[in-house]
ModelCIF file with pLDDT and N, C-alpha, C, O atoms, coordinates in Angstrom:
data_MODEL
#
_entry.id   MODEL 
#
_entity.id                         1 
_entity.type                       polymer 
_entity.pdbx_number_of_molecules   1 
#
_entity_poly.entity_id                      1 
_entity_poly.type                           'polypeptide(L)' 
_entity_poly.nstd_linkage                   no 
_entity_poly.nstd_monomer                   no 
_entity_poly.pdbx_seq_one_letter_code       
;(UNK)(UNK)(UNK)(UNK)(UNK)(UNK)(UNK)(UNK)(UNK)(UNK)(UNK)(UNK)(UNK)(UNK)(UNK)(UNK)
(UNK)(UNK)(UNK)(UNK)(UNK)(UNK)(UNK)(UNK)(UNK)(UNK)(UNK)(UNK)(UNK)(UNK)(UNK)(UNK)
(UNK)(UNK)(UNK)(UNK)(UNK)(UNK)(UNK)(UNK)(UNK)(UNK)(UNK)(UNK)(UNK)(UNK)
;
_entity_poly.pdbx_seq_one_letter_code_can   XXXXXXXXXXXXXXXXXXXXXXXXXXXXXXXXXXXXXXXXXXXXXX 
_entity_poly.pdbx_strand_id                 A 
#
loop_
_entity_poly_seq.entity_id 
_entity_poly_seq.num 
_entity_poly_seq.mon_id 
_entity_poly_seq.hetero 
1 1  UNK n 
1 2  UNK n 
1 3  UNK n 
1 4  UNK n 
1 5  UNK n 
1 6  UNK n 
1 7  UNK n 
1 8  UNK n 
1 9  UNK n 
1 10 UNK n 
1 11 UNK n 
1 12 UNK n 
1 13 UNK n 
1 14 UNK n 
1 15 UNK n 
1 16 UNK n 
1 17 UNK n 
1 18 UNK n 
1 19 UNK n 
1 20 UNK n 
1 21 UNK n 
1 22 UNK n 
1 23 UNK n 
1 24 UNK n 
1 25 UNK n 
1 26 UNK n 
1 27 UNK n 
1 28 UNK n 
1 29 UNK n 
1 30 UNK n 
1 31 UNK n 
1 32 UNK n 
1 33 UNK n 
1 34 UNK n 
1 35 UNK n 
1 36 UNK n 
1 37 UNK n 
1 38 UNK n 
1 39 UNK n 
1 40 UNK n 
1 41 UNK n 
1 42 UNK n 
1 43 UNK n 
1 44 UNK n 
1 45 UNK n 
1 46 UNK n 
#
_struct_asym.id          A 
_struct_asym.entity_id   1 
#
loop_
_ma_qa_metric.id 
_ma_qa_metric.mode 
_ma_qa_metric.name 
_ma_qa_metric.software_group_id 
_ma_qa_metric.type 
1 global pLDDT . pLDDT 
2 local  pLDDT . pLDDT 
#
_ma_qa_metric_global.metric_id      1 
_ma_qa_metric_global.metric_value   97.00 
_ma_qa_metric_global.model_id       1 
_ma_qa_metric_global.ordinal_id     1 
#
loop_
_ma_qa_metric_local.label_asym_id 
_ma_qa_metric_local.label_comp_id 
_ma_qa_metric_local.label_seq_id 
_ma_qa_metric_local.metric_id 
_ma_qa_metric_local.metric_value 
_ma_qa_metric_local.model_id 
_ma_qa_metric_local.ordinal_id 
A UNK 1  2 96.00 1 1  
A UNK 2  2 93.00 1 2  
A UNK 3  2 94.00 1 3  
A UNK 4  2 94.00 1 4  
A UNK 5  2 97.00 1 5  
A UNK 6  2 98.00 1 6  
A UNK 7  2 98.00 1 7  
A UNK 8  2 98.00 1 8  
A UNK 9  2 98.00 1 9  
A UNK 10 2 98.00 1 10 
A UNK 11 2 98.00 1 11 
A UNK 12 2 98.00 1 12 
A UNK 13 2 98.00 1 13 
A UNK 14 2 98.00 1 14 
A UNK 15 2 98.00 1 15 
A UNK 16 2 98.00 1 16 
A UNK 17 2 98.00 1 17 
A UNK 18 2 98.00 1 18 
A UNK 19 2 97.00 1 19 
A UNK 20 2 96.00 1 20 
A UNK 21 2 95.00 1 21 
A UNK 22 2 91.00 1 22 
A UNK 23 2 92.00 1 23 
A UNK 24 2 94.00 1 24 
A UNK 25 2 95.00 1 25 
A UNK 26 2 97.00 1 26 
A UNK 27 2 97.00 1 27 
A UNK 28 2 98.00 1 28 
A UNK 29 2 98.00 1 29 
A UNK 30 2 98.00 1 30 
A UNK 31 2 98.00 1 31 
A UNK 32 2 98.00 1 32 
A UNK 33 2 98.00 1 33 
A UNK 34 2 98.00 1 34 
A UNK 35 2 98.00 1 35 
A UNK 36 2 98.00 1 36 
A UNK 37 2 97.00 1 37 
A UNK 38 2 98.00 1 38 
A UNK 39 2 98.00 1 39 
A UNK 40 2 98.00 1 40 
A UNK 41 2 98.00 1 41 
A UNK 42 2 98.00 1 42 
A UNK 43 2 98.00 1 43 
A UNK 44 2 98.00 1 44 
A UNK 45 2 98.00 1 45 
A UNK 46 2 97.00 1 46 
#
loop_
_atom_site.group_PDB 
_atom_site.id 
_atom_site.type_symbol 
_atom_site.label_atom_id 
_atom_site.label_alt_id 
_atom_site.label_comp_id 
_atom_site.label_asym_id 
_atom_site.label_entity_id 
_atom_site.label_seq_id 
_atom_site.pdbx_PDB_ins_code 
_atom_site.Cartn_x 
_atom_site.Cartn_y 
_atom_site.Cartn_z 
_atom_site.occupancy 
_atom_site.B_iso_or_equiv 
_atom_site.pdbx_formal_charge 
_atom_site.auth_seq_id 
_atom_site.auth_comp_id 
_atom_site.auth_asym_id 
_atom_site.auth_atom_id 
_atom_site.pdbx_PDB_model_num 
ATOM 1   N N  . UNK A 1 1  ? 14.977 9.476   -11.275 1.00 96.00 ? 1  UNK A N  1 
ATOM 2   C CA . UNK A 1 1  ? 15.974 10.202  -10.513 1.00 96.00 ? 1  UNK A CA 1 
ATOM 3   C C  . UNK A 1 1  ? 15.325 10.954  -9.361  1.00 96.00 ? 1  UNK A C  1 
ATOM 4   O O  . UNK A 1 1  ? 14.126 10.829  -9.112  1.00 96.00 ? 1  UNK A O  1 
ATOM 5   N N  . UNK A 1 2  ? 16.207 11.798  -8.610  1.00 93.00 ? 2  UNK A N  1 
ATOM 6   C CA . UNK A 1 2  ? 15.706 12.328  -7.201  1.00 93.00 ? 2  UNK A CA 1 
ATOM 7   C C  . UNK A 1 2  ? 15.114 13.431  -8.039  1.00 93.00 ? 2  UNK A C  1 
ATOM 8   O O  . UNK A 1 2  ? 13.908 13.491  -7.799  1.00 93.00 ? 2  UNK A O  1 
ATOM 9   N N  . UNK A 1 3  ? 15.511 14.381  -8.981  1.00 94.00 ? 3  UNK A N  1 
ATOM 10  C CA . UNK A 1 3  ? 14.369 15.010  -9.179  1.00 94.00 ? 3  UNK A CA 1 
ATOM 11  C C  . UNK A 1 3  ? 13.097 14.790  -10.208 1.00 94.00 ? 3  UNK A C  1 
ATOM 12  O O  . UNK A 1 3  ? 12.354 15.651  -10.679 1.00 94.00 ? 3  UNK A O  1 
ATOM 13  N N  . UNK A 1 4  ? 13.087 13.508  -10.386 1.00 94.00 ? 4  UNK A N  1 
ATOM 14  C CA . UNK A 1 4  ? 11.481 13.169  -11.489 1.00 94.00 ? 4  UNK A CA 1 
ATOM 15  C C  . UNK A 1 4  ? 11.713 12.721  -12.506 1.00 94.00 ? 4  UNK A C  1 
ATOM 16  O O  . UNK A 1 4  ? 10.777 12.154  -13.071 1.00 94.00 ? 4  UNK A O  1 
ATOM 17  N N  . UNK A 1 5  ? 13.439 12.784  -13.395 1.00 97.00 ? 5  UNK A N  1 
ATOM 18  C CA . UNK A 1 5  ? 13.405 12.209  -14.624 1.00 97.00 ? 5  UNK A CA 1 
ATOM 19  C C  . UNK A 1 5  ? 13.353 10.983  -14.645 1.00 97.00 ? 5  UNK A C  1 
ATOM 20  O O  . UNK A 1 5  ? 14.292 10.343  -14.172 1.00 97.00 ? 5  UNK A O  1 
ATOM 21  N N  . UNK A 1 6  ? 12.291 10.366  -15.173 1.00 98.00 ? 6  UNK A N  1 
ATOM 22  C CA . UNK A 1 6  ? 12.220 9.335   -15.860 1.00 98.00 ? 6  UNK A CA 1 
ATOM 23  C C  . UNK A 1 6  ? 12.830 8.545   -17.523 1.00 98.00 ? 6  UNK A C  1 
ATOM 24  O O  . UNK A 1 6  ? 12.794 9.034   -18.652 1.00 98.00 ? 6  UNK A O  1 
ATOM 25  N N  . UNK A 1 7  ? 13.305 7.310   -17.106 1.00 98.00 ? 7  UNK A N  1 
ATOM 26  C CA . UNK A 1 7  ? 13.870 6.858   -18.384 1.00 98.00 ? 7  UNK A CA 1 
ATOM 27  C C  . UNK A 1 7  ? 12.867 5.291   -18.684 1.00 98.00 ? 7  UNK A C  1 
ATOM 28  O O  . UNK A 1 7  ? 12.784 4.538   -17.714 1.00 98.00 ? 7  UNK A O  1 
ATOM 29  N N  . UNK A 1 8  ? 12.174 4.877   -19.954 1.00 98.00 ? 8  UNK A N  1 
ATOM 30  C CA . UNK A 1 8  ? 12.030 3.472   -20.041 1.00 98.00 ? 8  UNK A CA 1 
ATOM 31  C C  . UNK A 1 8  ? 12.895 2.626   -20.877 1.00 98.00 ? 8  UNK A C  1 
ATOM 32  O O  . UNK A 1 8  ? 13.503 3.420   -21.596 1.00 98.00 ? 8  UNK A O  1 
ATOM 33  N N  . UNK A 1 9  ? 13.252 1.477   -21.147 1.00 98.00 ? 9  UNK A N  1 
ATOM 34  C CA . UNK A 1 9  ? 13.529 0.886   -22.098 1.00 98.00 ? 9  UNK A CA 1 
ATOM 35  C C  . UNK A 1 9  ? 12.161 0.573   -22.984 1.00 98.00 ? 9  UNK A C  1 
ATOM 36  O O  . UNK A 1 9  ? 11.058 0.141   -22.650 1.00 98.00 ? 9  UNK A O  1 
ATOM 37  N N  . UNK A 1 10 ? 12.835 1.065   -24.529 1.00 98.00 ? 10 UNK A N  1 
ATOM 38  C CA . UNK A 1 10 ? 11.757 1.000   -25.352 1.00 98.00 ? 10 UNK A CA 1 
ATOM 39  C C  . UNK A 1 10 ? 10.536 0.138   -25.405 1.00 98.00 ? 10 UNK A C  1 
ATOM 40  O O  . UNK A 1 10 ? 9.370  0.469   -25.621 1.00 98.00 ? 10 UNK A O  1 
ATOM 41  N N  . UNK A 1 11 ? 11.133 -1.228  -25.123 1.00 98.00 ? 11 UNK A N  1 
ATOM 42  C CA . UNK A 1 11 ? 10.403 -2.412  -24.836 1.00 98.00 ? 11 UNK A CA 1 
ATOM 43  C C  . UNK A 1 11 ? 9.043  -2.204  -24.044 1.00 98.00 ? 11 UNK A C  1 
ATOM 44  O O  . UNK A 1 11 ? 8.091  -2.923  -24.347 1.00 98.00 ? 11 UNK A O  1 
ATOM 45  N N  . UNK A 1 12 ? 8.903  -1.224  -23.011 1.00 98.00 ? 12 UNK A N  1 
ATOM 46  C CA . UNK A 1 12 ? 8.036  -1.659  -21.832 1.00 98.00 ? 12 UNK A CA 1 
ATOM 47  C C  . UNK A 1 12 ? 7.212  0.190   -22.288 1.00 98.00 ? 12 UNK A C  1 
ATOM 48  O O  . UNK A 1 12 ? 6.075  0.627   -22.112 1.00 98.00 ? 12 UNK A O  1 
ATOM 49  N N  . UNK A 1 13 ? 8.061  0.609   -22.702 1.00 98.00 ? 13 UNK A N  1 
ATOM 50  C CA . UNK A 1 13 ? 7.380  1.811   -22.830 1.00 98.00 ? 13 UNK A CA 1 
ATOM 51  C C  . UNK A 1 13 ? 6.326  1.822   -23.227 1.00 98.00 ? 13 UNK A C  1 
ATOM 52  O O  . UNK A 1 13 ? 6.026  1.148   -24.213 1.00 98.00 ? 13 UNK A O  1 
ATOM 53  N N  . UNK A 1 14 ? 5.176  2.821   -22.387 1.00 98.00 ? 14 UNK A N  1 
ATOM 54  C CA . UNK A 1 14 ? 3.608  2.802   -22.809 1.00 98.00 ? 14 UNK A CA 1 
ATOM 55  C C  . UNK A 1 14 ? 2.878  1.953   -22.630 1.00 98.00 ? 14 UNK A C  1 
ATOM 56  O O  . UNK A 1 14 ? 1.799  1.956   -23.221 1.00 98.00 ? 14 UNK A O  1 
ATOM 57  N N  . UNK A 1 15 ? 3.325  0.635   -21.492 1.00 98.00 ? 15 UNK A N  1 
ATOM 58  C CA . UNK A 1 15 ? 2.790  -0.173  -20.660 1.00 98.00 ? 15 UNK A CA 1 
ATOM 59  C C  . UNK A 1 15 ? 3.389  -0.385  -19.103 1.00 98.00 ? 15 UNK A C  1 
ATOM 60  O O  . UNK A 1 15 ? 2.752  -0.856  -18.161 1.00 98.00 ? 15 UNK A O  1 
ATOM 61  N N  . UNK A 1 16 ? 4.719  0.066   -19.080 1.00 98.00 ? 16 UNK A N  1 
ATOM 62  C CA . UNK A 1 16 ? 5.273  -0.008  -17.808 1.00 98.00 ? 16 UNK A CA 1 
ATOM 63  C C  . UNK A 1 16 ? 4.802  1.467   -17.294 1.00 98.00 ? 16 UNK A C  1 
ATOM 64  O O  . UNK A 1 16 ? 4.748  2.392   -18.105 1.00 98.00 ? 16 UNK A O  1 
ATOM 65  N N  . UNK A 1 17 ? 4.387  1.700   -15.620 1.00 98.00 ? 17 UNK A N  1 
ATOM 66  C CA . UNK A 1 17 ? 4.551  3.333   -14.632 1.00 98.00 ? 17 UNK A CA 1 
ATOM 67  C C  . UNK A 1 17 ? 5.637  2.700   -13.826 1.00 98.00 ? 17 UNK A C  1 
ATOM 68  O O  . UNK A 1 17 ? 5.522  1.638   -13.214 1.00 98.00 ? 17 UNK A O  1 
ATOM 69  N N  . UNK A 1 18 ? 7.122  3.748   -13.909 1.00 98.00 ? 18 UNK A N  1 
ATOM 70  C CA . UNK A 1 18 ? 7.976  3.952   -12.388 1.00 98.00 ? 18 UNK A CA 1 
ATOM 71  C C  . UNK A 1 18 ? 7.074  4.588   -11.558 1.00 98.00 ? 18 UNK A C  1 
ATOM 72  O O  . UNK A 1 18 ? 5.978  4.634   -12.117 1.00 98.00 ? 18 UNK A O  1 
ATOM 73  N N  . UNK A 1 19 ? 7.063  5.070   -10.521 1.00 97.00 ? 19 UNK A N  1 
ATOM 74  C CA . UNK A 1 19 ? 7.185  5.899   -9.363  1.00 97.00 ? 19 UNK A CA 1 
ATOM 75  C C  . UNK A 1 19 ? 7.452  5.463   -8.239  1.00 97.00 ? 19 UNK A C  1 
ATOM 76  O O  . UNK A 1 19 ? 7.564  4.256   -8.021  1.00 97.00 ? 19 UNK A O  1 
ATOM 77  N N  . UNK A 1 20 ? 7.635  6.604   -7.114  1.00 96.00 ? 20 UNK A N  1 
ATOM 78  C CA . UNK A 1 20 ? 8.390  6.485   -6.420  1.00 96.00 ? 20 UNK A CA 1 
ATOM 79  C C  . UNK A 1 20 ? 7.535  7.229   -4.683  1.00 96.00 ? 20 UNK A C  1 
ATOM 80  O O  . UNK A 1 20 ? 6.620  8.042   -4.813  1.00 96.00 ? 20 UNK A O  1 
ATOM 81  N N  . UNK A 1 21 ? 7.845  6.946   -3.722  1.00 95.00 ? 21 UNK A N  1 
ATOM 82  C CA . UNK A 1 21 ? 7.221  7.404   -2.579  1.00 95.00 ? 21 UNK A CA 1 
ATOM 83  C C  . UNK A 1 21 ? 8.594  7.878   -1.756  1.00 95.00 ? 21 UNK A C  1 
ATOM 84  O O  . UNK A 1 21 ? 9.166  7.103   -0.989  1.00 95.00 ? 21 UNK A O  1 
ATOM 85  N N  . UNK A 1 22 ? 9.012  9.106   -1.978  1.00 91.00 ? 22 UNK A N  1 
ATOM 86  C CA . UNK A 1 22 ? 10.080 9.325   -1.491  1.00 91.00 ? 22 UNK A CA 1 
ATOM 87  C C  . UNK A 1 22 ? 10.218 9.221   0.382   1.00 91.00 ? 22 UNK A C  1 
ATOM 88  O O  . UNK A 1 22 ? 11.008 8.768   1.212   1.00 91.00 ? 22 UNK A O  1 
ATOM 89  N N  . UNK A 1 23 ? 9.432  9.661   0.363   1.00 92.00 ? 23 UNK A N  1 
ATOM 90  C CA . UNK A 1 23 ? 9.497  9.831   2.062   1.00 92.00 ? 23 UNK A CA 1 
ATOM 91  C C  . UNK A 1 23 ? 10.234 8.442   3.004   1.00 92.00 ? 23 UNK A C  1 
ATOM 92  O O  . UNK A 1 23 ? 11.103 8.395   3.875   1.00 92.00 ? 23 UNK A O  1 
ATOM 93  N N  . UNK A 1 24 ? 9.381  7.402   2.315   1.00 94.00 ? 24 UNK A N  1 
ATOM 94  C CA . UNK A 1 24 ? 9.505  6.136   2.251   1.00 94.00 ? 24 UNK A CA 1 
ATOM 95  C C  . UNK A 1 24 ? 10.645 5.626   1.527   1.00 94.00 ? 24 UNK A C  1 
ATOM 96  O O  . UNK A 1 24 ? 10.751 4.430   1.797   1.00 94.00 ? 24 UNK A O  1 
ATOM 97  N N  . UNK A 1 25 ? 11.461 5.968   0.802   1.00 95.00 ? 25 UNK A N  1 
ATOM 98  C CA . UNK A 1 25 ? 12.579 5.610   -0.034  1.00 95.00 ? 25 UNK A CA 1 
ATOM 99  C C  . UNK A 1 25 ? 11.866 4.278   -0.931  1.00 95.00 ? 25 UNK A C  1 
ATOM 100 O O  . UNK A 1 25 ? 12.387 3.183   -0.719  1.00 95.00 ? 25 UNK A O  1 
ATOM 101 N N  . UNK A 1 26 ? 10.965 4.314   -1.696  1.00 97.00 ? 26 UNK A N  1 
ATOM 102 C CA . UNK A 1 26 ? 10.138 3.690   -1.810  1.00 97.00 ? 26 UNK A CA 1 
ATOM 103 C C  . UNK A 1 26 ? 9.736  3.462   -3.798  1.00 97.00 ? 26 UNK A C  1 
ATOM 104 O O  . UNK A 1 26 ? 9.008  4.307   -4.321  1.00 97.00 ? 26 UNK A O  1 
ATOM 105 N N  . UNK A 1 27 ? 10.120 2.666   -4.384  1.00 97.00 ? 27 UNK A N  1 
ATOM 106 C CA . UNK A 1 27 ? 10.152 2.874   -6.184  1.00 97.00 ? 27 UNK A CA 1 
ATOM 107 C C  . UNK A 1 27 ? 9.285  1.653   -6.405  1.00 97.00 ? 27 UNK A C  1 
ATOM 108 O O  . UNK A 1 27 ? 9.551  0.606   -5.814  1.00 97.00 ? 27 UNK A O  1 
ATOM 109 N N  . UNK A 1 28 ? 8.048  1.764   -7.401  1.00 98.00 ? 28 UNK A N  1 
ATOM 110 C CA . UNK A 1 28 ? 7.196  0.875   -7.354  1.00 98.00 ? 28 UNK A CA 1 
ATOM 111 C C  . UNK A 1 28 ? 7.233  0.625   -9.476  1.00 98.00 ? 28 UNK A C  1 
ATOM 112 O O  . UNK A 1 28 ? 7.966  1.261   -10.234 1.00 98.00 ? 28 UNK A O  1 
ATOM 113 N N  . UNK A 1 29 ? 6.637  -0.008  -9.718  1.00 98.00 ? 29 UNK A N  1 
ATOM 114 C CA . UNK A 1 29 ? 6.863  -0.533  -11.373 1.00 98.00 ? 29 UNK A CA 1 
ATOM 115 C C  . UNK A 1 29 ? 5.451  -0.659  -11.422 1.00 98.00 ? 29 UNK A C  1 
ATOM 116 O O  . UNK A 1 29 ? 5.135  -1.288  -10.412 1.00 98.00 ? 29 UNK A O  1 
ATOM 117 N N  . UNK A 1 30 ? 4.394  -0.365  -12.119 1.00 98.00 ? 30 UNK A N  1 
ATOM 118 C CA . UNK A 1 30 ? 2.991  -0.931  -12.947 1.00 98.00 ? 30 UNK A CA 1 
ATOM 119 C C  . UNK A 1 30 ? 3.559  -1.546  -13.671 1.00 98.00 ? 30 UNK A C  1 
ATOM 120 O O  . UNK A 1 30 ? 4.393  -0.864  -14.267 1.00 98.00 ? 30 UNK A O  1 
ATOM 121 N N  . UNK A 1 31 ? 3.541  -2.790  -14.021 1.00 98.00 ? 31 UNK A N  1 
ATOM 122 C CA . UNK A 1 31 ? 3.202  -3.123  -15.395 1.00 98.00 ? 31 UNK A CA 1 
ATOM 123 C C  . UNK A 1 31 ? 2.154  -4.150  -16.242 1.00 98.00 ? 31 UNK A C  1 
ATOM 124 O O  . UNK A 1 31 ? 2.003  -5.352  -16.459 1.00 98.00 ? 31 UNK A O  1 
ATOM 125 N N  . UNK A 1 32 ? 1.535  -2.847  -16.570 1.00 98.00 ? 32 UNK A N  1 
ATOM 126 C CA . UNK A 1 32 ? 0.463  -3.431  -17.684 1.00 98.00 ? 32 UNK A CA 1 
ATOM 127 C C  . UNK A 1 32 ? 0.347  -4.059  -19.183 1.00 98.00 ? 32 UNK A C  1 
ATOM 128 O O  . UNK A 1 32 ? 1.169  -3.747  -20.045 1.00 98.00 ? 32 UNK A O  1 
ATOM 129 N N  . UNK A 1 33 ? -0.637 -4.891  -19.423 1.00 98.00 ? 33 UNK A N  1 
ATOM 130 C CA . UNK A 1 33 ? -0.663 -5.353  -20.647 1.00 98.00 ? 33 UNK A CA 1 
ATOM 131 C C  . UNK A 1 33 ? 1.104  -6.671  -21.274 1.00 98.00 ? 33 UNK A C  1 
ATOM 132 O O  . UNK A 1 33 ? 1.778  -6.941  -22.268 1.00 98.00 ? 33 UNK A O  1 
ATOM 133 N N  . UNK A 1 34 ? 0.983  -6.986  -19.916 1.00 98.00 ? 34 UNK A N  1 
ATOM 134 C CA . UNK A 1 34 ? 2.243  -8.155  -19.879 1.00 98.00 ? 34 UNK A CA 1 
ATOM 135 C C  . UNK A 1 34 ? 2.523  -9.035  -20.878 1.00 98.00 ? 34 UNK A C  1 
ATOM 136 O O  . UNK A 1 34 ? 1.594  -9.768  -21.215 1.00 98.00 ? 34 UNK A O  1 
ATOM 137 N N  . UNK A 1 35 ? 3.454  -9.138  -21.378 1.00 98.00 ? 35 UNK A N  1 
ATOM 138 C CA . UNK A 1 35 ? 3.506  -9.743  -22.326 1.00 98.00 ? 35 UNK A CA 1 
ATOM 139 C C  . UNK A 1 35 ? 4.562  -11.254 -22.223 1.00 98.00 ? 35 UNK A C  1 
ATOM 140 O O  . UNK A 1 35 ? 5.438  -11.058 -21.381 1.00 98.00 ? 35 UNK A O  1 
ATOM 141 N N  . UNK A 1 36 ? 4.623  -12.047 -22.586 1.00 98.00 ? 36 UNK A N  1 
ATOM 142 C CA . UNK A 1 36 ? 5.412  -14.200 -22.249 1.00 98.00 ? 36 UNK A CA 1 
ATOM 143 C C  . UNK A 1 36 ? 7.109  -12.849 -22.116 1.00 98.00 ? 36 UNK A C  1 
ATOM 144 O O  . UNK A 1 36 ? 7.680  -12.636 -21.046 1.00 98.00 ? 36 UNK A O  1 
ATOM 145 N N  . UNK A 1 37 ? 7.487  -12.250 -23.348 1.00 97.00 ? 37 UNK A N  1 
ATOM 146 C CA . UNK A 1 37 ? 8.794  -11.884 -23.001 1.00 97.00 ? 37 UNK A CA 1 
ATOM 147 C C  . UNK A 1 37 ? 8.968  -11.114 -21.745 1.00 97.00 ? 37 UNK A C  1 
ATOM 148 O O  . UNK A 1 37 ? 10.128 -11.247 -21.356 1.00 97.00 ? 37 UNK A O  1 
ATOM 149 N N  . UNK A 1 38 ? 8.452  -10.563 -21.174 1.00 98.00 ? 38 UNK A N  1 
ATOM 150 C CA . UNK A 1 38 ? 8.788  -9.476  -19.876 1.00 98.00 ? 38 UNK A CA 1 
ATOM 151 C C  . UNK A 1 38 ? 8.924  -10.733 -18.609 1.00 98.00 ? 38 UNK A C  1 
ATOM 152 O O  . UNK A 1 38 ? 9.158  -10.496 -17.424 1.00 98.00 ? 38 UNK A O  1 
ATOM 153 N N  . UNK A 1 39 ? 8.690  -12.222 -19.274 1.00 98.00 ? 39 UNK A N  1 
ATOM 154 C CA . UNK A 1 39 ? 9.084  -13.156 -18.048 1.00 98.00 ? 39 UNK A CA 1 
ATOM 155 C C  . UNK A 1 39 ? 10.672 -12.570 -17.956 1.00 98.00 ? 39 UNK A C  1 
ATOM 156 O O  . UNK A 1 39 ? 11.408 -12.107 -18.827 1.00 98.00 ? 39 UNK A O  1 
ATOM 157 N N  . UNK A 1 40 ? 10.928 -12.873 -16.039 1.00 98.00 ? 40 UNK A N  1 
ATOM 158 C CA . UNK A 1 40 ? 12.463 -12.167 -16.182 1.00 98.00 ? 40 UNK A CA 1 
ATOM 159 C C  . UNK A 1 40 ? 12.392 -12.426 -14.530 1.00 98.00 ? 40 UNK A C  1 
ATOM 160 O O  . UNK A 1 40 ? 11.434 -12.851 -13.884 1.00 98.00 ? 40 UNK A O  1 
ATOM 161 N N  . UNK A 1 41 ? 13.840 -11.994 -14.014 1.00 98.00 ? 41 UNK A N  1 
ATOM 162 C CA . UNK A 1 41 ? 13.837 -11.932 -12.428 1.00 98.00 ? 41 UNK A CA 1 
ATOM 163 C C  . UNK A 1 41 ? 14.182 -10.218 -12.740 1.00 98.00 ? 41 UNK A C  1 
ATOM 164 O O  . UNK A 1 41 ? 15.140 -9.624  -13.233 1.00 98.00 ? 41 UNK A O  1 
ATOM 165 N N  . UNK A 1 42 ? 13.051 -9.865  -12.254 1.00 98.00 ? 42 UNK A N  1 
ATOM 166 C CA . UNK A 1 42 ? 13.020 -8.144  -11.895 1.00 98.00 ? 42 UNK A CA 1 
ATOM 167 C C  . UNK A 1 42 ? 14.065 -7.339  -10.448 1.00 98.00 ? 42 UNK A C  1 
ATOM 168 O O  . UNK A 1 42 ? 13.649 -7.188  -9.300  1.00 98.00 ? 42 UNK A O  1 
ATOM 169 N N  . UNK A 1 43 ? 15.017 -7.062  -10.806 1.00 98.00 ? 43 UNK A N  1 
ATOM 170 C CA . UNK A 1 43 ? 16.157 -6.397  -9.820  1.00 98.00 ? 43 UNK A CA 1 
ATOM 171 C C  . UNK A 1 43 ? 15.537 -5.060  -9.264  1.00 98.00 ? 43 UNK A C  1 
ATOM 172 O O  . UNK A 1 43 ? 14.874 -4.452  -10.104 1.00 98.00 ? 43 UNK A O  1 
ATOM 173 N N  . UNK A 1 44 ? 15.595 -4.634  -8.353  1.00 98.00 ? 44 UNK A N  1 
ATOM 174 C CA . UNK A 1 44 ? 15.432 -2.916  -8.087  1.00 98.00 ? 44 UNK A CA 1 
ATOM 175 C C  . UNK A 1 44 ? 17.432 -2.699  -7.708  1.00 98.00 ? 44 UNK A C  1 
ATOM 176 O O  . UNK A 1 44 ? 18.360 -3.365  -7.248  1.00 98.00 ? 44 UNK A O  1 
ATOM 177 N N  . UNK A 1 45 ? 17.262 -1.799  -8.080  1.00 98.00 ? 45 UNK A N  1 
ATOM 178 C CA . UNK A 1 45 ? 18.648 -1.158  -8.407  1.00 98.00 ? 45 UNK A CA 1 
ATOM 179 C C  . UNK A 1 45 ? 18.199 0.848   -7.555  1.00 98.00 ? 45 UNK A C  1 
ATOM 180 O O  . UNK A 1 45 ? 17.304 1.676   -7.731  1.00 98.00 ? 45 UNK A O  1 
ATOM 181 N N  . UNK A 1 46 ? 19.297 0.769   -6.784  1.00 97.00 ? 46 UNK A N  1 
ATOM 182 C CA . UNK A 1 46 ? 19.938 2.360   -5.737  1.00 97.00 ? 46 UNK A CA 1 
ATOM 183 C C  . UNK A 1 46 ? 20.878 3.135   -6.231  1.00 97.00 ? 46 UNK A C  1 
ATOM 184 O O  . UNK A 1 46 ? 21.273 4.110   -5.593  1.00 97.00 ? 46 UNK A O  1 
#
């Protein structure tokens, strides 16, 4: 959110980082330690 809360789905939690570069309007995803299920078409959503 605009002020910092973060939400994961359980799934990715403790391998996925949100953040974000506001200035830039700007939301980026890490995700580490990938696993065959996280194959997917990844949406960014406003």
């Amino acid at each position: 959110s605009s002020g910092g809360s973060i939400n994961y789905v359980d799934s990715v939690r403790g391998r996925f980082t949100i953040s974000r570069d506001t200035p830039k309007s700007t939301v980026y995803l890490k995700m580490n330690s990938l696993k065959p299920e996280d194959t997917a078409v990844y949406y960014c959503n406003a």
